[in-house]
Protein backbone atom coordinates (compact mmCIF):
# COMPACT_ATOMS: atom_id res chain seq x y z
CA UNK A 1 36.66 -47.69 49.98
CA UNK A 2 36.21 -48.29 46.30
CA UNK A 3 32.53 -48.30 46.55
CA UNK A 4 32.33 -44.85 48.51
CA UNK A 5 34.65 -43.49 45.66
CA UNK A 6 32.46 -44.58 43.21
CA UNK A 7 29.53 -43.11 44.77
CA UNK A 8 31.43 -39.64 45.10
CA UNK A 9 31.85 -40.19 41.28
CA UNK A 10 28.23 -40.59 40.83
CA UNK A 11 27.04 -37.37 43.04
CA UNK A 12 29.99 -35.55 40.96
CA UNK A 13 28.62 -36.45 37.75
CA UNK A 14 25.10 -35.67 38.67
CA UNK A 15 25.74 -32.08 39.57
CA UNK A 16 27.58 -31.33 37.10
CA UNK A 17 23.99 -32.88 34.45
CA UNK A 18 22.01 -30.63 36.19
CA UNK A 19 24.58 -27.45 36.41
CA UNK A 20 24.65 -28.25 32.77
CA UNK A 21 20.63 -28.28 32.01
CA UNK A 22 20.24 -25.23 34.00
CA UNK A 23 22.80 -23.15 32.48
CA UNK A 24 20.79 -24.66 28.85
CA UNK A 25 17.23 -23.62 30.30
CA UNK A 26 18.48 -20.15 31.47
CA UNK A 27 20.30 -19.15 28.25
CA UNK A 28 16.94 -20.44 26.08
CA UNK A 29 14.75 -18.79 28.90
CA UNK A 30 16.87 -15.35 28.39
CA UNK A 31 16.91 -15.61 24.27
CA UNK A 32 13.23 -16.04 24.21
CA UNK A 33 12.59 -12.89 26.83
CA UNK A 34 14.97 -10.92 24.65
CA UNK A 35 13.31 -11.64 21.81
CA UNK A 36 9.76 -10.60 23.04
CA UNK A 37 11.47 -7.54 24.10
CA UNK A 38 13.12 -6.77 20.77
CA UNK A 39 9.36 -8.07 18.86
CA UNK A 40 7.89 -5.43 20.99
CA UNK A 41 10.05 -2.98 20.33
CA UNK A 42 10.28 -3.61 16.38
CA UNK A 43 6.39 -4.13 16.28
CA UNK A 44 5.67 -0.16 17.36
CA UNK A 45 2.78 1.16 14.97
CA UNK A 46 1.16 -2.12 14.45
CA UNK A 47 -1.99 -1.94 16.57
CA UNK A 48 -3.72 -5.27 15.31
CA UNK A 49 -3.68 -8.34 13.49
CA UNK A 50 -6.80 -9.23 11.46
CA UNK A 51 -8.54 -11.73 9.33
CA UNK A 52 -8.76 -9.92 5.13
CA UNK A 53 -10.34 -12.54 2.82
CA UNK A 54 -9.38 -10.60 -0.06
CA UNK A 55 -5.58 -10.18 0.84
CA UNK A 56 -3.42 -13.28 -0.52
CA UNK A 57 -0.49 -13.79 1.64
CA UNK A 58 0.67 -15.71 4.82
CA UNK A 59 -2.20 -18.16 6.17
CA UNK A 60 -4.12 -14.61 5.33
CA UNK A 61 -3.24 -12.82 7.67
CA UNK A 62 -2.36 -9.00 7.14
CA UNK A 63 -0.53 -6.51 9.88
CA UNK A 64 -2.39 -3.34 10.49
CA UNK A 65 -0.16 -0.01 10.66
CA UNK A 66 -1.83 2.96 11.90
CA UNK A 67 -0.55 6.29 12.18
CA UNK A 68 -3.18 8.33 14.34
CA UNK A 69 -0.73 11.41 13.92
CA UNK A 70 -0.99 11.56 10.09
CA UNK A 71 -4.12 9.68 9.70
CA UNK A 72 -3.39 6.63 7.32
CA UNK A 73 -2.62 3.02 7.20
CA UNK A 74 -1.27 0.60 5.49
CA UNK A 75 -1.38 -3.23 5.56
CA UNK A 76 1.72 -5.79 5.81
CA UNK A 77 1.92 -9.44 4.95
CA UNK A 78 3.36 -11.97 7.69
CA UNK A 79 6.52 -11.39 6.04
CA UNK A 80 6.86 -8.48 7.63
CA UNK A 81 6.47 -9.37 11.62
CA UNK A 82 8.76 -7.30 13.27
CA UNK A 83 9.66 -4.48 10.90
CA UNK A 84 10.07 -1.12 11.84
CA UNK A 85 9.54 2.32 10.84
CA UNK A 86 10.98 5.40 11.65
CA UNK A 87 9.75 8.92 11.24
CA UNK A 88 12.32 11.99 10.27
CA UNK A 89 11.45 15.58 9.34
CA UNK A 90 11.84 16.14 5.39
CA UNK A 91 13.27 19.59 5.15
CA UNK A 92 10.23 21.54 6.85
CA UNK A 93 7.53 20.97 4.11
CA UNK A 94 6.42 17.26 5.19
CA UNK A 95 8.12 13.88 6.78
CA UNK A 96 9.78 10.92 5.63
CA UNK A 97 8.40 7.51 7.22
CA UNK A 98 10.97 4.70 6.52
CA UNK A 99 9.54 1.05 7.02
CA UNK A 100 12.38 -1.65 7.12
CA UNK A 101 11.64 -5.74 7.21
CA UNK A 102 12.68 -7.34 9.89
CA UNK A 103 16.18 -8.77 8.17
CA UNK A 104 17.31 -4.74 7.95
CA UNK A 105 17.98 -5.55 4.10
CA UNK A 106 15.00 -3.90 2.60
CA UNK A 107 13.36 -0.57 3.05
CA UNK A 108 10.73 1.69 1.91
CA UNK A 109 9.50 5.02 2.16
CA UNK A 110 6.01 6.82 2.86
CA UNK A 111 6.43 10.39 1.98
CA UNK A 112 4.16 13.06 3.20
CA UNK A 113 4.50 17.05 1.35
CA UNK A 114 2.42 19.95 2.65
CA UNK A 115 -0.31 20.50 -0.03
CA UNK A 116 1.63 24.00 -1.32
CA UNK A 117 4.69 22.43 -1.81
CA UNK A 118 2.92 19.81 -3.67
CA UNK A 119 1.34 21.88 -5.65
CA UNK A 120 4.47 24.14 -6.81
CA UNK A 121 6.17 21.24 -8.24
CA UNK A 122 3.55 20.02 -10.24
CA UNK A 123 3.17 23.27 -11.56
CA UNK A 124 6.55 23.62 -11.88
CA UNK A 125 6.78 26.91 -9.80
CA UNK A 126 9.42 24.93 -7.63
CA UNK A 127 11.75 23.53 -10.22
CA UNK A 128 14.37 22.40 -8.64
CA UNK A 129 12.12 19.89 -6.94
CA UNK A 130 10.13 19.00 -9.90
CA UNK A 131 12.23 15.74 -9.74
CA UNK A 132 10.17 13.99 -6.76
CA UNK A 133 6.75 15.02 -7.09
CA UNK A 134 6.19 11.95 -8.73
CA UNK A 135 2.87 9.72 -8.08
CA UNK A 136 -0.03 11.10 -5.74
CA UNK A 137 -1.11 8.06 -3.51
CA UNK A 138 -3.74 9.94 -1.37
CA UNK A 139 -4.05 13.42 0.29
CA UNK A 140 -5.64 14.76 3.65
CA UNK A 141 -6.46 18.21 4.21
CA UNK A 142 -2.41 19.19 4.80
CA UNK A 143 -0.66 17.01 3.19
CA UNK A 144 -0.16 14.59 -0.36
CA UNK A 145 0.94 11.06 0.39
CA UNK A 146 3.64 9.38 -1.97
CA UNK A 147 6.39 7.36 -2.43
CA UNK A 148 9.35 7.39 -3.20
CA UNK A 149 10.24 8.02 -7.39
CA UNK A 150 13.60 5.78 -6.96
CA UNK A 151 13.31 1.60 -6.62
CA UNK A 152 12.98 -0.16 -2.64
CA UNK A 153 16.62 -0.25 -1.45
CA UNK A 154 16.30 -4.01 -1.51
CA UNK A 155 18.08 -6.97 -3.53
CA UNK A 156 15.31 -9.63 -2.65
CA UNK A 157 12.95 -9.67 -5.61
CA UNK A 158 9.71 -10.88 -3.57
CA UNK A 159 10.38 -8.19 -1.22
CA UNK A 160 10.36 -5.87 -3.45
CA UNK A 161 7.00 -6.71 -4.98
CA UNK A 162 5.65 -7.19 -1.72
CA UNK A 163 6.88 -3.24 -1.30
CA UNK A 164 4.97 -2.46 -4.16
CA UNK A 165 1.26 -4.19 -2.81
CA UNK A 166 1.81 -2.78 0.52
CA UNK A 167 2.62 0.91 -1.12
CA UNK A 168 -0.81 0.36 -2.87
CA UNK A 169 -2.74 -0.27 0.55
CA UNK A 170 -2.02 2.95 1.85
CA UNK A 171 -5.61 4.50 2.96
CA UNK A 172 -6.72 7.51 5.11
CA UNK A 173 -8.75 7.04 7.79
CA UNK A 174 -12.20 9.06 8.10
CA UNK A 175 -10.70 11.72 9.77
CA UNK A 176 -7.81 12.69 7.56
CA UNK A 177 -10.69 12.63 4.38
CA UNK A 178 -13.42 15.05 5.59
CA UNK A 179 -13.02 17.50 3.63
CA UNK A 180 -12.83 15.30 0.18
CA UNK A 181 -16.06 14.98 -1.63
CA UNK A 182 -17.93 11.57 -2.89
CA UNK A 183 -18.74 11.25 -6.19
CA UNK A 184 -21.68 8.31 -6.57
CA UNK A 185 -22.54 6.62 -9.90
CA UNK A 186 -25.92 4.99 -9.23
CA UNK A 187 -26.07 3.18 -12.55
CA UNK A 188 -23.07 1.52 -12.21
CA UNK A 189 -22.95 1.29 -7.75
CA UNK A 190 -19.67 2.64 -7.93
CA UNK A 191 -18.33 5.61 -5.65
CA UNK A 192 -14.70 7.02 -4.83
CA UNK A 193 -13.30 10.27 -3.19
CA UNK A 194 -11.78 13.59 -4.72
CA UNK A 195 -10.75 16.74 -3.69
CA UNK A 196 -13.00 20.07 -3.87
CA UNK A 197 -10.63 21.72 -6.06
CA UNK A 198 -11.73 19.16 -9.23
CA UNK A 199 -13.51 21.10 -11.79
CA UNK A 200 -15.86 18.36 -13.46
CA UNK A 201 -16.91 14.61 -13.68
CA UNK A 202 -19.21 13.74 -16.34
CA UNK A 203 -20.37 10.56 -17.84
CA UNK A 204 -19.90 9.95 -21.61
CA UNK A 205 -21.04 7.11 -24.04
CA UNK A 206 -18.30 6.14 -25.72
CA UNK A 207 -16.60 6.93 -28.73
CA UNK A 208 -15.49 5.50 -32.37
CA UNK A 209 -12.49 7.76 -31.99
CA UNK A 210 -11.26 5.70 -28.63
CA UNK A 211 -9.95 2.78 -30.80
CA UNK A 212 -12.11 0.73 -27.25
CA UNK A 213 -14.35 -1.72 -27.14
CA UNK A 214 -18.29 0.32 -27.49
CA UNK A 215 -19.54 -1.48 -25.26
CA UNK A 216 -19.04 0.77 -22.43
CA UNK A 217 -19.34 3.81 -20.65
CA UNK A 218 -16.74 6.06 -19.14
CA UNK A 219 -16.64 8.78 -16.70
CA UNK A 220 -14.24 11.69 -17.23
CA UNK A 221 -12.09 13.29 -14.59
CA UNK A 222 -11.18 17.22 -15.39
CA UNK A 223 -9.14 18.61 -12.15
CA UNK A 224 -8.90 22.30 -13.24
CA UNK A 225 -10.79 24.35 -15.43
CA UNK A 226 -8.97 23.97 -18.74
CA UNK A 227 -11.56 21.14 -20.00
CA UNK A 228 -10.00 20.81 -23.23
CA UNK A 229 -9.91 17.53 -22.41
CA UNK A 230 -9.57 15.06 -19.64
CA UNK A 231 -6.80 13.55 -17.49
CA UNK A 232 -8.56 10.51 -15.45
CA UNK A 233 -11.16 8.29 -17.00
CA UNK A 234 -13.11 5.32 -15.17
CA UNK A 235 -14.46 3.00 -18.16
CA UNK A 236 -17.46 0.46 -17.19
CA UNK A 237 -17.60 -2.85 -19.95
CA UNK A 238 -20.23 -5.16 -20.12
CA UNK A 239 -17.46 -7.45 -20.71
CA UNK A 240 -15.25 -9.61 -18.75
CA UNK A 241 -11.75 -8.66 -17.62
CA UNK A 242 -10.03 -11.11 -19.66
CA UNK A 243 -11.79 -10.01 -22.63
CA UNK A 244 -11.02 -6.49 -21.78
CA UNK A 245 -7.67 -7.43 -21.58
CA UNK A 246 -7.62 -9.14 -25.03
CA UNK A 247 -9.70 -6.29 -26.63
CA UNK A 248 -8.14 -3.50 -25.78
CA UNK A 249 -5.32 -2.63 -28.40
CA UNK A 250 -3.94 0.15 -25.64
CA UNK A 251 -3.66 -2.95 -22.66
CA UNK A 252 -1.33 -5.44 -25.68
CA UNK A 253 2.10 -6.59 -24.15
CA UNK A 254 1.64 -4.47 -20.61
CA UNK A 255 3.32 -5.68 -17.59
CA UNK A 256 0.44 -6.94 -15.05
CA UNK A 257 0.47 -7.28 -10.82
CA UNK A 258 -2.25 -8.10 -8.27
CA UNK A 259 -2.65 -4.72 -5.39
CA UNK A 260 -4.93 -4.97 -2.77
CA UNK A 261 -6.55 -1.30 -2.44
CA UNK A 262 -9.13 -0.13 -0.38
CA UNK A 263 -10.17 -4.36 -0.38
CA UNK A 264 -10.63 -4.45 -3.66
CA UNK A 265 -8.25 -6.81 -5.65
CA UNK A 266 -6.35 -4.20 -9.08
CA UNK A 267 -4.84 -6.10 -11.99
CA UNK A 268 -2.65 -3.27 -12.54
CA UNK A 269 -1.25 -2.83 -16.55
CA UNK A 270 1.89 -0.41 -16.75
CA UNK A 271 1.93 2.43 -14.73
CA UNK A 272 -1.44 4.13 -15.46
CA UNK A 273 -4.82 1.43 -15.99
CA UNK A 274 -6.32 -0.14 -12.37
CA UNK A 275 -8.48 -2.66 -13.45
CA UNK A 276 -11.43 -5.12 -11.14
CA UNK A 277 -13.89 -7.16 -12.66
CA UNK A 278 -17.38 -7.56 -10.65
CA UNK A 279 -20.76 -8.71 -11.24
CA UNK A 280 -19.89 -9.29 -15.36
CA UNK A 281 -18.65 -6.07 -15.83
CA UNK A 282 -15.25 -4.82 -16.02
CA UNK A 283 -14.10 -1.15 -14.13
CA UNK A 284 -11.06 0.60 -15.75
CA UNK A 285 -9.52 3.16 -13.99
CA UNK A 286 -6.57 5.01 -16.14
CA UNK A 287 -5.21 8.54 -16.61
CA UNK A 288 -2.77 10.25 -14.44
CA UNK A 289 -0.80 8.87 -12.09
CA UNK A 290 -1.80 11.06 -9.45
CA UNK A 291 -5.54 10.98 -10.27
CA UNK A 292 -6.11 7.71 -10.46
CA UNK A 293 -4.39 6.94 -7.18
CA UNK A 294 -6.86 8.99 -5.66
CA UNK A 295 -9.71 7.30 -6.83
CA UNK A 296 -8.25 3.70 -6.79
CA UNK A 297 -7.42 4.08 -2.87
CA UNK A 298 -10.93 5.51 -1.93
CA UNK A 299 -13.25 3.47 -4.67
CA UNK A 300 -15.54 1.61 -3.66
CA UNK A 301 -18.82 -0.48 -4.77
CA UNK A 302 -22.08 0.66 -3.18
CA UNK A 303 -24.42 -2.67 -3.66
């Protein structure tokens, strides 16, 4: 009697192990299939991953958002696996895209303005909106790409300067830039995009007056036709960029980040010199904020 007791014991005790380890592998089978679902979900506008050299962040790889509608990308670190974005209608001149990380504590956003409305502010026809026409990033044919003039609505600090690289990776594709023309400096294998309505670019040996290093050339950007003088500049040294850095009296005690635009590596200094170093020479991209975003997301070295 006691041993068939016993054995009933047994037989109770293994049911109740295995009811046990298949309630455990259901639950973990359901939280991983939810999880796919929600990655999938969260993971809408990212159409690849892919290999950039030039692009420092985790085990180098970079997430690809592409926005066919609008015709732009932008890149994201591995950090960011799983964010999402949302699109909403900005009044009826242009759209707000919102990208949050995957935490939901820090978001961004890419804001698109019909090119009139753009236009109006910076020429302050449209005062009370003078106030967010802030820095140009890119434009199409319809519409000026920027972000937002307030800081990320985010308390992590890396986030935030993550925000800030991924802001600067934020390129048309070849269908949204058709109608912008190339200007090509053989001498120094250099090229970027600009819109038809710029009046004049024009190389210039340099000048005494500059308080720079002479050893250079620049190019001068004029986008209307008062050309009392210019608001964009691209200098050329035959010096290195630390050099450049040390040299240049205008560059002393400037705040300096790494952006990845267009895949080429900016030490940027304040808010308005891009610089890249390549071959020797050092490229120098200052002026405006809005003209120098232009040429800093399409340039581009042509050897």
């Amino acid at each position: 009697m006691k041993n068939k007791r016993g054995d009933v014991a047994v037989v109770a005790i293994i049911i109740v192990i295995v009811a046990i380890t298949a309630g455990v592998v259901g639950w973990m089978f359901a939280k991983k299939s939810q999880e796919s679902i929600q990655k999938e979900v969260a993971m809408q506008g990212v159409v690849s991953i892919q290999q950039d050299g030039d692009v420092e962040s985790n085990q180098n790889k970079v997430l690809l958002y592409q926005n066919d509608e609008f015709g732009f990308t932008l890149n994201f670190s591995k950090n960011w696996e799983g964010y999402k974005v949302q699109k909403s209608t900005k009044e009826a001149d242009g759209y707000r895209f919102t990208f949050t990380d995957p935490t939901e504590k820090c978001s961004f956003p890419i804001l698109l303005s019909t090119i009139k409305k753009w236009e109006d502010c910076k020429s302050g026809k449209n005062p009370n909106a003078f106030y967010w026409c802030g820095r140009e990033l890119s434009r199409s044919e319809n519409y000026v790409f920027y972000p937002a003039s307030n800081p990320p609505d985010c308390a992590n600090e890396n986030l935030v300067k993550e925000i800030g690289a991924i802001i600067g990776t934020l390129k048309l594709t070849s269908d949204a830039t058709v109608d912008l023309q190339t200007y090509t400096n053989a001498k120094y294998m250099f090229e970027f995009k600009y819109p038809k309505e710029w009046s004049l670019i024009k190389e210039f040996q340099p000048s005494l007056s500059d308080f720079l290093p002479s050893n250079r050339s620049f190019v001068a950007i004029y986008p209307n036709e008062n050309r009392q003088d210019f608001s964009a500049r691209v200098d050329v040294y035959d010096l290195s960029l630390a050099i450049v850095k040390r040299d240049n009296p205008f560059l002393k005690n400037l705040t300096s980040s790494v952006q990845i635009m267009n895949g080429i590596s900016w030490t940027r200094m304040g808010d308005a010199n891009y610089l890249t170093e390549r071959n020797g020479k050092t490229y120098n991209v200052s002026g405006r904020g809005d003209l120098i975003s232009q040429i800093v997301s399409t340039f581009k070295f042509t050897n």
